[in-house]
Protein backbone atom coordinates (compact mmCIF):
# COMPACT_ATOMS: atom_id res chain seq x y z
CA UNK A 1 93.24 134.70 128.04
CA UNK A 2 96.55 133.26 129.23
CA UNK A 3 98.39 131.83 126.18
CA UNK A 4 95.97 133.04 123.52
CA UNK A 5 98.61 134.22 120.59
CA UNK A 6 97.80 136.41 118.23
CA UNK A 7 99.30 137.22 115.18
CA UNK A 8 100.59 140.84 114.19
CA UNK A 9 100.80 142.33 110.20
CA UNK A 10 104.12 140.73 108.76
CA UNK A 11 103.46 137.50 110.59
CA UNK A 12 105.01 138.34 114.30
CA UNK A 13 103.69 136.14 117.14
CA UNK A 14 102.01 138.42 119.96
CA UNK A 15 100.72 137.27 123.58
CA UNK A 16 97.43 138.82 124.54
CA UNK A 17 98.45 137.83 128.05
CA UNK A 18 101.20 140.43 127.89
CA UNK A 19 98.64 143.22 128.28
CA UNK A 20 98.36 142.08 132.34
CA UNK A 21 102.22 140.85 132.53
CA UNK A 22 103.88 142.96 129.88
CA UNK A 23 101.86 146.20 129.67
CA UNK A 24 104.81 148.29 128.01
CA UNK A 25 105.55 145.42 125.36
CA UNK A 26 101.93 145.39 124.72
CA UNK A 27 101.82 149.00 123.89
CA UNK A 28 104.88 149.51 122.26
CA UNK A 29 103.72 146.30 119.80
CA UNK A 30 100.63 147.58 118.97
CA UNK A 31 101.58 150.76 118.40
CA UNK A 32 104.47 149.81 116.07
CA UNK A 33 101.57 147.82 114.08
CA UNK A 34 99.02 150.59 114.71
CA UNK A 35 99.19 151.88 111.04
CA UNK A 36 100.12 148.68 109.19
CA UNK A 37 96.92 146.66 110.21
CA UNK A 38 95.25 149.38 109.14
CA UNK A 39 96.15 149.31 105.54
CA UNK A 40 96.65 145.71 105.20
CA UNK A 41 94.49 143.51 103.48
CA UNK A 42 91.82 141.75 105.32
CA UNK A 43 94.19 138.73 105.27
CA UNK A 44 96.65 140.72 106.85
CA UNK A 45 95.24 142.20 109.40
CA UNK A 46 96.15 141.55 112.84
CA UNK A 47 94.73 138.11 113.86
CA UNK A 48 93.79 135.24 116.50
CA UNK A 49 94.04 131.59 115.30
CA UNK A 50 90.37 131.30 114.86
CA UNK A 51 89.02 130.77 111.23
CA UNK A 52 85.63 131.13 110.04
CA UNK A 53 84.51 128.81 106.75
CA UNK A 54 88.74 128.44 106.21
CA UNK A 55 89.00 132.33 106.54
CA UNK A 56 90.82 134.14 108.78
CA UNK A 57 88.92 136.75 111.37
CA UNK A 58 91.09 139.75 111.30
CA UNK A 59 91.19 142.05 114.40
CA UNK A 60 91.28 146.02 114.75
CA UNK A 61 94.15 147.69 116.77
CA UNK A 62 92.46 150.78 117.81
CA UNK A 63 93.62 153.70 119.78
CA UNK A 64 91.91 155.45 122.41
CA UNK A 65 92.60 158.86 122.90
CA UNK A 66 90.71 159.19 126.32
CA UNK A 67 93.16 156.65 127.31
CA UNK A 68 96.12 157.04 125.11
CA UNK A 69 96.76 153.63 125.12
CA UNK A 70 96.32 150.88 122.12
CA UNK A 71 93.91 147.86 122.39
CA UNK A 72 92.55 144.73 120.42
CA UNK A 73 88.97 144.29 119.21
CA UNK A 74 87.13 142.45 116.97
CA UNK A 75 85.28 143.63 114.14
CA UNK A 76 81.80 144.56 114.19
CA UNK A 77 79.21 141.79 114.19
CA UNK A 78 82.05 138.44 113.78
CA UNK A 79 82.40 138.10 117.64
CA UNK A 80 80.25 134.83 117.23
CA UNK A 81 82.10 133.52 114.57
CA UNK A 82 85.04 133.26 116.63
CA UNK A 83 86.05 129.72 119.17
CA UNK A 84 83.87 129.89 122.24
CA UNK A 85 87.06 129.52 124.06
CA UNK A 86 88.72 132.84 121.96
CA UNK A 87 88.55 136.05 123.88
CA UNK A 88 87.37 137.34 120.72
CA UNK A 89 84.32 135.45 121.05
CA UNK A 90 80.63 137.20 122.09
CA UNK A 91 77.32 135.54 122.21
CA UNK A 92 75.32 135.39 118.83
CA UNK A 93 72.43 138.18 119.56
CA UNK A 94 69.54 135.99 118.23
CA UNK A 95 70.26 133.56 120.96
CA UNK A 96 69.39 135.77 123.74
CA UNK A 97 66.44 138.56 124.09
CA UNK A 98 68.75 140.79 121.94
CA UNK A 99 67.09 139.72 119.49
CA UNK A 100 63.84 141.49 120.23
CA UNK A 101 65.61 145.17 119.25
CA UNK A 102 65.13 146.39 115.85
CA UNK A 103 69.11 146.93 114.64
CA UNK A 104 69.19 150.90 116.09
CA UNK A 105 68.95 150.23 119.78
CA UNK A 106 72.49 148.36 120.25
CA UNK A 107 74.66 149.27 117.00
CA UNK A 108 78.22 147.91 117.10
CA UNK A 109 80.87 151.03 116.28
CA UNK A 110 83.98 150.42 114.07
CA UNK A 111 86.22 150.08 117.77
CA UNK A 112 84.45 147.49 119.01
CA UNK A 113 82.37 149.97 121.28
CA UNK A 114 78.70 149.74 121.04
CA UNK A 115 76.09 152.27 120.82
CA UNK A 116 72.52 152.49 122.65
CA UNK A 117 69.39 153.54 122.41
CA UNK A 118 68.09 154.09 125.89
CA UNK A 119 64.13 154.97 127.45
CA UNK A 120 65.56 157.53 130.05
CA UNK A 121 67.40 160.83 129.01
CA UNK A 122 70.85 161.27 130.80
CA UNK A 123 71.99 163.90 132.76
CA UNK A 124 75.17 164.68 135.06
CA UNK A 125 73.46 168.29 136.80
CA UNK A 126 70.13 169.89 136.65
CA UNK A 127 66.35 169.27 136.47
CA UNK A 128 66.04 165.22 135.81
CA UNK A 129 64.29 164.70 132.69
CA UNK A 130 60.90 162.65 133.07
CA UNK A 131 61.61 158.73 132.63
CA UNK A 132 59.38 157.30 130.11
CA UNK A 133 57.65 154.47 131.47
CA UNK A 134 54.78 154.15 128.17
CA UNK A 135 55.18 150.52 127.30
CA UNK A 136 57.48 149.84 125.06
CA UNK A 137 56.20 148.95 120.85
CA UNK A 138 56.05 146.16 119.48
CA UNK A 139 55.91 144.46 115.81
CA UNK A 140 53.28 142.40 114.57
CA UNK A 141 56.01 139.64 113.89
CA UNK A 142 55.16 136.82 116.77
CA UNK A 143 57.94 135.45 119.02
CA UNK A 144 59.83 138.64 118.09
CA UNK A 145 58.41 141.37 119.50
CA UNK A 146 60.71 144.15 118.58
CA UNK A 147 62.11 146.76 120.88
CA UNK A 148 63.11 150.53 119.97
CA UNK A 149 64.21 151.13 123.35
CA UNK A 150 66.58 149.70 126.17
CA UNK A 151 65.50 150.04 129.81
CA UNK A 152 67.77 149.91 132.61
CA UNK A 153 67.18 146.48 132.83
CA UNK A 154 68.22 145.75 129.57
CA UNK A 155 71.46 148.15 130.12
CA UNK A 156 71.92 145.31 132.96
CA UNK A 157 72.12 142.75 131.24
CA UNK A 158 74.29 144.74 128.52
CA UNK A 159 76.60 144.76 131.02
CA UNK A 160 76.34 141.58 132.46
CA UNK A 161 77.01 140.51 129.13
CA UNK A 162 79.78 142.16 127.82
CA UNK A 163 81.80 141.78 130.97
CA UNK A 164 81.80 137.94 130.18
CA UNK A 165 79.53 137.22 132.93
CA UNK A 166 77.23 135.44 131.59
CA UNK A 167 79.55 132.51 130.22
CA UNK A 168 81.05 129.61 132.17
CA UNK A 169 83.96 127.60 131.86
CA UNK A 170 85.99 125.23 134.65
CA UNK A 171 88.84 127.71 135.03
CA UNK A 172 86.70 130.42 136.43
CA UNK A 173 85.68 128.48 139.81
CA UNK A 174 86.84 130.77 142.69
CA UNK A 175 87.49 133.23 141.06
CA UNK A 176 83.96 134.75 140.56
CA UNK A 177 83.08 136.90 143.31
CA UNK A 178 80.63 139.66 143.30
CA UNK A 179 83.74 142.69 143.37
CA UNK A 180 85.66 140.84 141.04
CA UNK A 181 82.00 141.45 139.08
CA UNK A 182 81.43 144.27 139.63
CA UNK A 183 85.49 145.03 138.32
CA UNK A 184 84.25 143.90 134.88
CA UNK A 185 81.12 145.88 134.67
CA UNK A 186 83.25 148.63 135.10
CA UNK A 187 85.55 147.86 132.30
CA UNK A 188 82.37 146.99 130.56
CA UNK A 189 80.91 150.47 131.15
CA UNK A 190 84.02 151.80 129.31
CA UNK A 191 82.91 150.53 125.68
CA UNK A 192 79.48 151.05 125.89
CA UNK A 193 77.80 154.98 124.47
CA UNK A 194 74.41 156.30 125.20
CA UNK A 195 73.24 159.56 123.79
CA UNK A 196 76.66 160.73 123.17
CA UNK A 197 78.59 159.75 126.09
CA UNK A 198 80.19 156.71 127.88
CA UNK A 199 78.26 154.77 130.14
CA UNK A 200 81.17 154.76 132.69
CA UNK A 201 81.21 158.62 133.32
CA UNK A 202 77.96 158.06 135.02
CA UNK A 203 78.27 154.12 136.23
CA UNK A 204 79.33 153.76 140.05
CA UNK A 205 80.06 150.49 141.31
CA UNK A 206 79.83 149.86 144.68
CA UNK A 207 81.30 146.93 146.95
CA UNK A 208 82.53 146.20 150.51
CA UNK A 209 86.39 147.37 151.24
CA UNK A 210 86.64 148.48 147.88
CA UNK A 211 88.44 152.14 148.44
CA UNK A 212 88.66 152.73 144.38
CA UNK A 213 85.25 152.37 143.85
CA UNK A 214 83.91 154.24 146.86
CA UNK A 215 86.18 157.43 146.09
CA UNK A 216 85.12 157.32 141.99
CA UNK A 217 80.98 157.65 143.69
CA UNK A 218 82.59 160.54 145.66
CA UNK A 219 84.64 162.31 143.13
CA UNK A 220 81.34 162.39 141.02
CA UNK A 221 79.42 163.81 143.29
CA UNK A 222 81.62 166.08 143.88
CA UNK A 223 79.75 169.64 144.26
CA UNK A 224 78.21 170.00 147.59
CA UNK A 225 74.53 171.09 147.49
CA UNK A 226 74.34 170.16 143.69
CA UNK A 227 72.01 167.40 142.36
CA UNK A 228 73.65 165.17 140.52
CA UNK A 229 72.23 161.97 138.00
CA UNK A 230 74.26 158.72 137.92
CA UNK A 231 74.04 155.25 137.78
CA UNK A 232 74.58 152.94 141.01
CA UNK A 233 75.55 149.14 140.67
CA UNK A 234 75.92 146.67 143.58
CA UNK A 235 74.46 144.12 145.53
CA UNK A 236 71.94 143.93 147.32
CA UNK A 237 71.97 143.61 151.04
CA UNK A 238 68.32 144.94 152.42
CA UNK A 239 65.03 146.60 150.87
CA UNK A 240 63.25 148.36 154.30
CA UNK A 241 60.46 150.81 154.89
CA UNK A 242 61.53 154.30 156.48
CA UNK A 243 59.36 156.39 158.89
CA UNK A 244 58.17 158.78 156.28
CA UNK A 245 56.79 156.18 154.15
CA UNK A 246 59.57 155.14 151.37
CA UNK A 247 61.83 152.77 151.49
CA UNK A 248 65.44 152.85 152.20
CA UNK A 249 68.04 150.43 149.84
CA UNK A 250 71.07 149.03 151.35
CA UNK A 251 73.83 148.13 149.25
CA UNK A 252 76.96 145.48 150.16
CA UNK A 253 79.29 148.13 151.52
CA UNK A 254 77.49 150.94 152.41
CA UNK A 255 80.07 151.53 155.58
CA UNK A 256 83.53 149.97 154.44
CA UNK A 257 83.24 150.79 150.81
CA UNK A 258 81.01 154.12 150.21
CA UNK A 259 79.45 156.32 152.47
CA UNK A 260 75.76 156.99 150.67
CA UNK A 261 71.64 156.88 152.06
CA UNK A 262 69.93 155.31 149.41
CA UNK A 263 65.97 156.41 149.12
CA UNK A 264 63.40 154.24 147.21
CA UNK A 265 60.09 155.94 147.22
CA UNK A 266 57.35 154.05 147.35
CA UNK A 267 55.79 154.11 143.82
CA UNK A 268 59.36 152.92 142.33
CA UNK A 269 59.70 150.35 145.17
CA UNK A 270 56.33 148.67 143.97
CA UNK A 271 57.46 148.87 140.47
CA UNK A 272 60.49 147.28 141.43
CA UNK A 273 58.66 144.61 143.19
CA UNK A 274 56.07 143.44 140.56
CA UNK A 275 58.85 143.74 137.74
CA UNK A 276 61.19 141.46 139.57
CA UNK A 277 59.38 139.20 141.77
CA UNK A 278 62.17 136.51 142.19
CA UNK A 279 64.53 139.39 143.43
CA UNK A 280 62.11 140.73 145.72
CA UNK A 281 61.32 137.09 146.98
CA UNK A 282 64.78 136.39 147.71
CA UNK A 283 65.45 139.87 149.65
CA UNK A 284 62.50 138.81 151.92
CA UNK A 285 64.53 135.92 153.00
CA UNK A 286 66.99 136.52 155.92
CA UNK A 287 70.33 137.25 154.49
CA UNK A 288 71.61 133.67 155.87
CA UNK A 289 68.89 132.01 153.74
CA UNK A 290 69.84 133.21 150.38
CA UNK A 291 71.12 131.19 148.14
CA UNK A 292 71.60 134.00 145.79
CA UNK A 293 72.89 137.17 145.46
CA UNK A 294 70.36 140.30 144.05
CA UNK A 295 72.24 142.83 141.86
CA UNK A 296 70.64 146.62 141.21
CA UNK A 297 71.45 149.37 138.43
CA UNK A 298 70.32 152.45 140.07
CA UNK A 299 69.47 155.53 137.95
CA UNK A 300 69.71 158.05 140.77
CA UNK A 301 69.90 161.75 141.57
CA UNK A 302 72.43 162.16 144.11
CA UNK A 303 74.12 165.03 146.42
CA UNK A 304 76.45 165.28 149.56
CA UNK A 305 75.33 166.17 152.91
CA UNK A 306 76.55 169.19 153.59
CA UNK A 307 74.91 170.73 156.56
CA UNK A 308 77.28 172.17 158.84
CA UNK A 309 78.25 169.95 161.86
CA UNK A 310 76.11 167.23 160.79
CA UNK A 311 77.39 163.86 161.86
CA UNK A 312 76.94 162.61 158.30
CA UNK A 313 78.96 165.12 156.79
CA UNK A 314 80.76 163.74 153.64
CA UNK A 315 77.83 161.05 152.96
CA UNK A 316 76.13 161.35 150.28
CA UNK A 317 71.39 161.24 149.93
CA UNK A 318 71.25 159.49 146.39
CA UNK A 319 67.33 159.03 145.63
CA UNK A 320 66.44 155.98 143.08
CA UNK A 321 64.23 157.23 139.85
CA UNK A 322 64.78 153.91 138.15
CA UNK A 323 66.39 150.74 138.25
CA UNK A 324 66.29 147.32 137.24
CA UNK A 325 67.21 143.88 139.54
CA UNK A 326 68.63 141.09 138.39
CA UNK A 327 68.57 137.79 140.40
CA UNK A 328 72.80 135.74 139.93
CA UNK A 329 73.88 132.72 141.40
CA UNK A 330 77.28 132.50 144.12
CA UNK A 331 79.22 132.19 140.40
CA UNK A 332 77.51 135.07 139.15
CA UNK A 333 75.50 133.62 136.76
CA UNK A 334 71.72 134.99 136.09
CA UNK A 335 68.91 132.87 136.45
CA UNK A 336 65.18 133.79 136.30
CA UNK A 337 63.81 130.81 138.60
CA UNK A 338 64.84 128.34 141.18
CA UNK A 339 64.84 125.39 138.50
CA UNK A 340 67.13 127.54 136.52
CA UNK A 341 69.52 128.15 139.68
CA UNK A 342 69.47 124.43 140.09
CA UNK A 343 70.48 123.84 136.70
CA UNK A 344 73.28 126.42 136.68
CA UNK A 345 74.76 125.16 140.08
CA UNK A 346 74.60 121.77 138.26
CA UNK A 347 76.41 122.55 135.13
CA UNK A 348 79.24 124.29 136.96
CA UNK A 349 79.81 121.40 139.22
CA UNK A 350 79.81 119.18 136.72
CA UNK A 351 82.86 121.45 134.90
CA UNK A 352 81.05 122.08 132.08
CA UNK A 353 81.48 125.11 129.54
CA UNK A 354 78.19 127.13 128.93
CA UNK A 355 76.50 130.43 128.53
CA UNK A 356 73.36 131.72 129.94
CA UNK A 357 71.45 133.86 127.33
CA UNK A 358 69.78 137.00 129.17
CA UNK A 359 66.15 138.13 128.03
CA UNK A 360 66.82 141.99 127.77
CA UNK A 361 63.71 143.93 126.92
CA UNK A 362 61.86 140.70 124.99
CA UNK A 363 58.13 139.74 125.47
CA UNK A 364 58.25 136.16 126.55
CA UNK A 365 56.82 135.22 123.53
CA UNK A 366 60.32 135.37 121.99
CA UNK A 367 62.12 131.40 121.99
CA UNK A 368 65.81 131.29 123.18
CA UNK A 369 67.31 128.54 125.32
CA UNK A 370 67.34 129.10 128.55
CA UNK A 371 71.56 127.96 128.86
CA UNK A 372 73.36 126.92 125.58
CA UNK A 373 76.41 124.06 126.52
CA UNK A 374 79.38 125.25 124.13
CA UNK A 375 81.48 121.82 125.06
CA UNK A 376 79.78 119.37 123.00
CA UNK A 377 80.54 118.15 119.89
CA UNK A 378 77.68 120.78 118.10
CA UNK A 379 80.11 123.86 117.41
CA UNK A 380 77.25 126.12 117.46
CA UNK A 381 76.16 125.04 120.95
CA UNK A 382 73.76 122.62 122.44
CA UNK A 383 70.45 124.15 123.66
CA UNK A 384 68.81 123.93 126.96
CA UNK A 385 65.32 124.31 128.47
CA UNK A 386 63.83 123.90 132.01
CA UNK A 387 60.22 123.58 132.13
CA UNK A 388 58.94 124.66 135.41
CA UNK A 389 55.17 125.72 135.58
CA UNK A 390 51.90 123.77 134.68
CA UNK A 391 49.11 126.73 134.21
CA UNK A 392 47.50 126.74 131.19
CA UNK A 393 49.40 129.79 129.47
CA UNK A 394 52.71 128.35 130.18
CA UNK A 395 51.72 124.84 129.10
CA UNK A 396 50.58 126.80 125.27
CA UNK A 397 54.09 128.41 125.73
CA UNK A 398 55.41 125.20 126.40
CA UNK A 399 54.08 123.30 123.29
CA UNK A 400 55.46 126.21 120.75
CA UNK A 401 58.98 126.33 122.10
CA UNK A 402 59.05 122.26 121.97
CA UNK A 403 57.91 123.18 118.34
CA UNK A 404 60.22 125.43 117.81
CA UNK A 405 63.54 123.39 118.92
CA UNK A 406 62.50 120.14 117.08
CA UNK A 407 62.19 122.09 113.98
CA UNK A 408 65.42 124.01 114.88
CA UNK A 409 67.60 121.11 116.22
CA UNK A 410 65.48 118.73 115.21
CA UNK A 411 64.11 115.54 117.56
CA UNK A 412 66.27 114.79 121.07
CA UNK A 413 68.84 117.26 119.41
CA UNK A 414 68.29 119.47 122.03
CA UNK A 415 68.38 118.92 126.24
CA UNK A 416 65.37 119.64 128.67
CA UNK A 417 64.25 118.96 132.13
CA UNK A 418 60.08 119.15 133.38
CA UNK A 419 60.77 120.03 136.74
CA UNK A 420 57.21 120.21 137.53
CA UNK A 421 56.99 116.13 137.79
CA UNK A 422 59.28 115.96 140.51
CA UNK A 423 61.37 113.74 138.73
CA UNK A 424 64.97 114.22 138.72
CA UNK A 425 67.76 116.50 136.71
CA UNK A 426 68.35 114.28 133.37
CA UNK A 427 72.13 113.46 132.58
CA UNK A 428 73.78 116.08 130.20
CA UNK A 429 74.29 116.22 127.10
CA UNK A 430 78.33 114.08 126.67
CA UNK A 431 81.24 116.79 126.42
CA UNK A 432 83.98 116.74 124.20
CA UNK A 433 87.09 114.73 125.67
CA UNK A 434 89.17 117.40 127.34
């Protein structure tokens, strides 16, 4: 974001940067534009320098009142017509399993906020409300089997998402670390609504030495004795059996960070098990052995401890009901295999710019690329597919998305590596000279 200028009504040059260095400059500008942009002409609008078809892409100033403070969003549905290297940008939906949602399960809100449709019913206090588990509908249209519901682990990737986390470029190495993460899903959580309410007011992230966090899980559950419903993100650390036949879930930080017992019971363990098998196969190596991290979104009912004289007095029991894992590399990138990991690890070594579409809620019937390079001379990115399994269903699957991206890109216009031969990682696609 450093440098990125953006233009103000009447033509005055504005640093998004000042927001971090400036913060009072930033509001005071904004504000003094506040009612301007909003009568302007489309032309006139506050701006970046990014044009679409020799148009300018106008940006809202909004005000939050929760907040009281002024921000900078783009307008509903032209975040992929932006640069990929604009702030402003976001991923085109119908690259990525968004695209398997009819249009009222994520609907973008004048602000820039978005809107879901979620399968569980949110609660702070009281009785928890059953969590639909029916499978979830779908059309009749093939490869796009479409979704009228988000489950927690498409509210993951949501996240993941709009925190930026799923793109790459050479300026992020080092500085990707799983709080720094879990930082941005918080701000994240702050522009996304479910049934009437922010996602935030319920969204607890968790990590190691991170006082902030651990005292927002506490102020929440705040009334001793009183069952309360909230989500928990963090990363994994362990996934055990307990004496009375759950399973206890360990979370990086769980002493220097937050103070919370984490119960899995047994049924919701399993579920968790068959639904993300790559997860659960890495959390049955020793900790030493990963070469990934395993992130969780927790729908949980939680409450302190508050038996008199009890030696965890002040911790919190928080018992999962839901939850969705997700399996990221060390630069907190998703992958859904180890050919995938490789293949990630390689791109950002290589300093190249991509983005890693997430499935969401799709059948895998739907066709996206598994990583799209945005460096390369194609403005509307170059796709990429790993082939990793020979069994006859995938080998079908394999034929119609080779189908698919000739017709799409046409011949050798896209990038793909059968890493079921052995053979070795094919160069990548050239960059643009940077």
């Amino acid at each position: 974001m450093t440098g990125t200028i953006i233009i103000l009504p009447g033509g005055e040059r504005f640093q998004l940067e000042w927001r971090r260095t400036d913060p009072a400059r930033w509001e005071r500008r904004l504000k003094a534009k506040y009612d301007e942009s909003r009568s302007a002409e489309r032309s006139d609008k506050a701006r970046c320098l990014c044009q679409h078809r020799g148009a300018v892409l106008p940006l809202q100033i909004r005000y939050r009142a929760d907040s009281h403070s002024y921000h900078l969003a783009v307008w509903p549905n032209e975040g992929p017509l932006h640069e990929k290297t604009c702030p402003f940008y976001k991923p085109d939906p119908e690259k990525s399993g968004r695209a398997s949602y009819v249009n009222s399960v994520i609907r973008e809100c004048e602000d820039g906020d978005v809107a879901v449709t979620l399968s569980i019913g949110l609660r702070r206090k009281g009785p928890p409300r059953p969590v639909d588990d029916t499978p979830l509908p779908a059309s009749d249209r093939p490869g796009q089997a479409r979704q009228r519901r988000m489950t927690p682990l498409g509210l993951l990737h949501l996240l993941w998402e709009r925190a930026g986390l799923t793109e790459w470029r050479p300026q992020f190495a080092g500085h990707r670390t799983p709080t720094v993460a879990l930082g941005r899903i918080a701000s994240a959580g702050t522009r996304i609504r479910a049934q009437g309410r922010l996602i935030s007011d319920l969204l607890c992230p968790v990590a190691p030495g991170h006082e902030k966090f651990g005292r927002r899980l506490h102020t929440v559950v705040r009334t001793e004795g009183q069952e309360n419903h909230l989500f928990l993100i963090g990363f994994v650390e362990a996934l055990e059996p307990d004496p009375r036949g759950n399973f206890t879930m360990a979370l990086s930080g769980q002493r220097n960070g937050y103070r919370c017992f984490l119960t899995v019971p047994a049924a919701e363990r399993n579920r968790l098990v068959r639904s993300h098998q790559l997860a659960a196969a890495t959390l049955a190596l020793p900790e030493a052995a990963r070469q990934a991290h395993v992130v969780a979104l927790l729908y949980v009912t939680a409450r302190n401890i508050g038996t008199p004289n009890s030696r965890w007095k002040g911790w919190i029991q928080a018992e999962v009901r839901t939850g969705a894992l997700m399996t990221v590399s060390r630069s907190m990138l998703p992958f859904e295999s180890g050919h995938e990991l490789a293949v990630a690890d390689a791109l950002v070594a290589a300093g190249r710019a991509f983005e890693k579409p997430l499935r969401f809620d799709a059948e895998r019937d739907l066709v996206f690329p598994d990583f799209i390079l945005q460096d390369t001379a194609r403005n509307d990115g170059y796709p990429m597919e790993v082939f990793g399994r020979t069994d006859e269903a995938y080998t079908t699957r394999r034929a119609e998305k080779e189908n698919y991206y000739d017709a799409t890109f046409g011949a050798g216009g896209w990038w793909s590596w059968d890493a079921t031969t052995g053979s070795r990682m094919p160069p990548f696609p050239s960059g643009r000279l940077r």
